[in-house]
Protein backbone atom coordinates (compact mmCIF):
# COMPACT_ATOMS: atom_id res chain seq x y z
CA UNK A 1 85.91 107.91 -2.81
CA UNK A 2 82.78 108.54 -1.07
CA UNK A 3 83.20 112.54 -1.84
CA UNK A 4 83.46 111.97 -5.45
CA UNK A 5 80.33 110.16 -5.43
CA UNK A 6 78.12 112.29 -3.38
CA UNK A 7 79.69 114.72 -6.13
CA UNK A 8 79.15 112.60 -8.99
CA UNK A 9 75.27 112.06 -7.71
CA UNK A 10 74.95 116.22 -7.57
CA UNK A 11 75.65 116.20 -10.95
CA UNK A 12 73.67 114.19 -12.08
CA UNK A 13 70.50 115.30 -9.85
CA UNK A 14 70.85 118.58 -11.40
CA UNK A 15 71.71 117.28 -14.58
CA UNK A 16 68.20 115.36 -14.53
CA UNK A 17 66.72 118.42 -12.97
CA UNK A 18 67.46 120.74 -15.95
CA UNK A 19 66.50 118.00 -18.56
CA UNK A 20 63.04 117.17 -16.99
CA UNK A 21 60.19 119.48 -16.31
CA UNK A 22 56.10 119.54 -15.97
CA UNK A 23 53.77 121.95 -16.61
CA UNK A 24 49.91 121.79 -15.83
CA UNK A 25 47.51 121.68 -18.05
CA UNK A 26 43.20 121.72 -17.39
CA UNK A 27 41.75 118.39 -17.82
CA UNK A 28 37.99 117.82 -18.59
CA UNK A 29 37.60 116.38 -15.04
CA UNK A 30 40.33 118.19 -13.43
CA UNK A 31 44.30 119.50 -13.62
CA UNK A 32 46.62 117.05 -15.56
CA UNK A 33 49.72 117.07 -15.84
CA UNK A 34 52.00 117.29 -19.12
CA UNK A 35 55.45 116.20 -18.83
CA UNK A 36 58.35 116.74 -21.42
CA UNK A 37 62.02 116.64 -21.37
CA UNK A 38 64.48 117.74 -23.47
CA UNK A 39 66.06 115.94 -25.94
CA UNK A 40 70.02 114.96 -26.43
CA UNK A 41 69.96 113.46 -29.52
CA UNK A 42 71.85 115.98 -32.17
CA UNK A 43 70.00 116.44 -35.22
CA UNK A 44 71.36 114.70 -38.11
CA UNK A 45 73.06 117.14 -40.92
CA UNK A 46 72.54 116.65 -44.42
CA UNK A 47 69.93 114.20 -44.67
CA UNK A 48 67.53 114.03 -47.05
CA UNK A 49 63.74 114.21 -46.25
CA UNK A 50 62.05 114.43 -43.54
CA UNK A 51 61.53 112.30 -40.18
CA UNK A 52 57.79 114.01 -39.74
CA UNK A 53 54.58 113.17 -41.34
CA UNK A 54 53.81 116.99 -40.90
CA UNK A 55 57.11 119.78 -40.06
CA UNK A 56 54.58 122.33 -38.78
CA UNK A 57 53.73 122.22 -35.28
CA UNK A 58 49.93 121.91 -34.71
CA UNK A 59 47.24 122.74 -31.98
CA UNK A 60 46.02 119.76 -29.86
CA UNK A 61 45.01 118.60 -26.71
CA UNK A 62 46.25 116.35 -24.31
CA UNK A 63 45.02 113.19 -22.75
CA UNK A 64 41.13 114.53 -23.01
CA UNK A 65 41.88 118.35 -21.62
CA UNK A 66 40.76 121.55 -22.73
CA UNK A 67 44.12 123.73 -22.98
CA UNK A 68 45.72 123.33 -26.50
CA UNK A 69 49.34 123.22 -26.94
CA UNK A 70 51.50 122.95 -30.42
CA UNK A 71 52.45 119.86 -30.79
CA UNK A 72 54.03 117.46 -33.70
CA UNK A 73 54.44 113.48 -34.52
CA UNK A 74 58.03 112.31 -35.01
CA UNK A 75 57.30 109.55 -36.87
CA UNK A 76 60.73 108.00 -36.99
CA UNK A 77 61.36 107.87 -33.42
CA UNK A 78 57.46 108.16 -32.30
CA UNK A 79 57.20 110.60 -29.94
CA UNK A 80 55.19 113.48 -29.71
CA UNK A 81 57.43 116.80 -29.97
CA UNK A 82 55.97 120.25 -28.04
CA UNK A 83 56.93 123.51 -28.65
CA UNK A 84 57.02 125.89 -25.89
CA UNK A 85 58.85 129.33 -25.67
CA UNK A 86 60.75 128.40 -29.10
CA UNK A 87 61.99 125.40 -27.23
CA UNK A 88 61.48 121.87 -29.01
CA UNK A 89 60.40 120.09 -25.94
CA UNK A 90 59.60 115.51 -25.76
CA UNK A 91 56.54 114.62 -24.14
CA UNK A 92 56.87 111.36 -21.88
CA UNK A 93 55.00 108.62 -23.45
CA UNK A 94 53.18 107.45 -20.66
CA UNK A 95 52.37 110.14 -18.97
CA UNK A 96 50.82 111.56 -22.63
CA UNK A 97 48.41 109.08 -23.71
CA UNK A 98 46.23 110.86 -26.17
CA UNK A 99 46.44 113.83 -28.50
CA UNK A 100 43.35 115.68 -30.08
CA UNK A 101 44.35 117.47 -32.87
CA UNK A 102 42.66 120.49 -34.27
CA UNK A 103 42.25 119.12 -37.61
CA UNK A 104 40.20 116.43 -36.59
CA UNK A 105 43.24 114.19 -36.46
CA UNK A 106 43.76 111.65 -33.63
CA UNK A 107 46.84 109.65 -31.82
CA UNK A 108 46.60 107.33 -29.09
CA UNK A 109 49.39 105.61 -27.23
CA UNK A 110 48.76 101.57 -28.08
CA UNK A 111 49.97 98.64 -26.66
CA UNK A 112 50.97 96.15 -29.69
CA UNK A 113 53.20 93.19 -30.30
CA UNK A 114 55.29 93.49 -33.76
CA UNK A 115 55.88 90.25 -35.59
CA UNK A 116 58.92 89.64 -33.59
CA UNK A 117 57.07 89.13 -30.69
CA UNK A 118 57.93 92.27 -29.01
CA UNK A 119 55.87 93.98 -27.32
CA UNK A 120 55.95 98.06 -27.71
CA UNK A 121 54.11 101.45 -26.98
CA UNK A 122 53.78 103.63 -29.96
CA UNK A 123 52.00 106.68 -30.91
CA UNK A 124 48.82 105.39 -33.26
CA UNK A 125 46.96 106.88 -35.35
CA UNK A 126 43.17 106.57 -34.84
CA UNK A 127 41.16 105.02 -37.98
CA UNK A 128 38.24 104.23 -36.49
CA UNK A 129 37.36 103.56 -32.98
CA UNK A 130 33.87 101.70 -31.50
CA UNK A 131 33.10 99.81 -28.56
CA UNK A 132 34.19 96.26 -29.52
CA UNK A 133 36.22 97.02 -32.53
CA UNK A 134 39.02 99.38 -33.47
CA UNK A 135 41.31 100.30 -36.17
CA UNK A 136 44.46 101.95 -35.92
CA UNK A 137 47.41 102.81 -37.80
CA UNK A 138 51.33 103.56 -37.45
CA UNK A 139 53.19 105.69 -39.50
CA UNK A 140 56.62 105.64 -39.96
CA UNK A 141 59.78 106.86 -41.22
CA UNK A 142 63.05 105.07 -41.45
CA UNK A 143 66.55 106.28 -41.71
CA UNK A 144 69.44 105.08 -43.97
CA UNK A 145 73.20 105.86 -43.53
CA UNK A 146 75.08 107.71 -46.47
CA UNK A 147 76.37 105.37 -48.51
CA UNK A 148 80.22 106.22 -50.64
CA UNK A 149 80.17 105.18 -53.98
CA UNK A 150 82.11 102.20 -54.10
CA UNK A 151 83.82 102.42 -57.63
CA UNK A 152 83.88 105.30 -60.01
CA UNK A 153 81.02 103.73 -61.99
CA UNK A 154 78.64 103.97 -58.55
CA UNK A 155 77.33 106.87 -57.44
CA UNK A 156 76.68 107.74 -53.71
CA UNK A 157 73.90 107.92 -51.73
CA UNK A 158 73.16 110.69 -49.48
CA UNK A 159 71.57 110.16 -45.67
CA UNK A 160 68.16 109.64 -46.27
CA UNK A 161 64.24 110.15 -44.37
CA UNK A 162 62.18 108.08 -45.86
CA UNK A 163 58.40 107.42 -45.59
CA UNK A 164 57.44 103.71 -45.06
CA UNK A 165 54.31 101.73 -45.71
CA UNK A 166 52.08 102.43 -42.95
CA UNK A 167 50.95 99.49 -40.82
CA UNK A 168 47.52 98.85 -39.77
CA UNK A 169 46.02 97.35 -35.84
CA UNK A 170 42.75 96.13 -35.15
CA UNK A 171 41.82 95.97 -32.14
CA UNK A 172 39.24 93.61 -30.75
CA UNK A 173 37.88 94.30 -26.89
CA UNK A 174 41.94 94.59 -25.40
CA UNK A 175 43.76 92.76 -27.95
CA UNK A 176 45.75 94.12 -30.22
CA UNK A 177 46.85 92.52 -33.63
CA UNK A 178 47.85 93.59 -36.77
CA UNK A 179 45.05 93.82 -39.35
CA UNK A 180 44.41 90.69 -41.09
CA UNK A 181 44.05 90.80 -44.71
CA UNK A 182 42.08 86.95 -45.32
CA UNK A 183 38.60 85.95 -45.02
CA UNK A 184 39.76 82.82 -42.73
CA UNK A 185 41.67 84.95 -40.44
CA UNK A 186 38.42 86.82 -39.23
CA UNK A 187 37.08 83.83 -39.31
CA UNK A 188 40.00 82.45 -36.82
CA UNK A 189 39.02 85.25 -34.45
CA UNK A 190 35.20 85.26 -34.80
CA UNK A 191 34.64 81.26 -35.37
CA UNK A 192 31.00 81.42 -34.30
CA UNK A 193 30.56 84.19 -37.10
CA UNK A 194 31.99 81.93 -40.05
CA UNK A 195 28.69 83.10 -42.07
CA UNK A 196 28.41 86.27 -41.80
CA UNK A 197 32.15 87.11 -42.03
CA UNK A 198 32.07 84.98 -45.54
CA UNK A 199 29.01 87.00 -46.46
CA UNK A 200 29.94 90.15 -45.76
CA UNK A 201 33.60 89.97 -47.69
CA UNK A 202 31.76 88.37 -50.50
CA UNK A 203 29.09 91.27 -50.40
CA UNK A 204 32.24 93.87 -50.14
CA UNK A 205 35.49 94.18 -51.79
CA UNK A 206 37.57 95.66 -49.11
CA UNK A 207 40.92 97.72 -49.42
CA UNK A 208 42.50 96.93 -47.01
CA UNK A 209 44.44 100.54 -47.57
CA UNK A 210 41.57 102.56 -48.12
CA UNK A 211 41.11 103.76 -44.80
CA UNK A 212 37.22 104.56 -45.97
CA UNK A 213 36.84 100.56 -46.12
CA UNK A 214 38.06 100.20 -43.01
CA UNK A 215 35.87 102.29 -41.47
CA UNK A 216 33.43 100.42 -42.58
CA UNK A 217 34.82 97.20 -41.57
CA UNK A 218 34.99 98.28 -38.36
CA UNK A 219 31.13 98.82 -38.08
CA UNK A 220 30.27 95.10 -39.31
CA UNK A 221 33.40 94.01 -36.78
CA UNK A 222 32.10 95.74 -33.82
CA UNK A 223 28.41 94.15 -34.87
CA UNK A 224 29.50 90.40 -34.44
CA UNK A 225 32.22 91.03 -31.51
């Protein structure tokens, strides 16, 4: 019994071994280190659409470094994929905070709790950040079974990708929420600033989708924080 153990735990050590690597990468104040491993999940055949924002893999750097790698969002399992030597590669989520994209693009790894009271890291994207205030936002894409048609009169429905609504975060100091959309919820979370929060939404008629009016809201945010 104890052989096939100490066999059983070989295995596996190599097994892990072979699935988990690092490489290093320069970091603005010294070497980092960018860990990956590789993935075991089969890819799903004959689905529809796509689980990434963006196929193509894209330059960006890692957790504030200087070395760019080619990297990609997954945003229906959020993780960041890398591509090295033709290899698909997934980079561990904590160890691979923040991504730099070339395009100006930003993802950070936030700490949020969804409305179920769960808490969860995920890959956000970066609307606008300041000192005291912060908006981010979470893309997604969801995945639905093929369905049969269930009488000759239905008509079936193929495995499907499918872009979802994005969700938006604010961020206030180190809490995390999701964005309110009311006057009296800012004014829940800023009670001394009743007056100017009832001011300024009178003064502006915010989107709360237009990511240009959040930007904005962020700067009169981080001014009464």
């Amino acid at each position: 019994m104890k052989k096939t153990t100490i066999v059983l735990s070989t295995l596996l050590l190599i097994s892990f071994s072979q699935t988990f690597a690092q490489i290093s990468a320069q970091g603005v104040s010294g070497t980092g280190i960018l860990t990956f491993y590789k993935s075991n999940s089969d890819k799903k055949a004959n689905v529809v659409g796509s689980e990434y924002i963006e196929e193509e893999f894209k330059s960006a750097r890692v957790n504030g470094g200087t070395q760019a790698f080619q990297i990609r969002f997954n945003a229906h399992t959020n993780v960041m994929e890398y591509k090295k030597d033709n290899e698909n590669l997934i980079l561990v989520k904590k160890n691979n905070t923040l991504f730099e994209f070339s395009d100006g693009k930003v993802y950070e790894l936030i700490s949020h709790t969804d409305k179920k009271g769960k808490e969860t890291d995920d890959y956000l994207v970066v609307v606008k950040k300041d000192i005291n205030a912060s908006i981010y936002k979470l893309e997604r894409v969801t995945f639905t079974e093929a369905r049969p048609a269930s009488n000759t009169y239905d008509t079936a429905t193929p495995a499907q990708f499918k872009r979802a609504t994005d969700t938006y975060f604010l961020k206030i100091k180190d809490v995390v929420t999701e964005l309110p959309t009311k006057t009296k919820e800012y004014i829940k979370l800023f009670p001394s600033k009743e007056a100017e929060i009832k001011a300024y939404f009178k003064a502006n008629k915010i989107n709360f989708k237009d990511e240009a009016d959040l930007i904005k809201l962020t700067t009169f945010l981080n001014s009464i924080a």
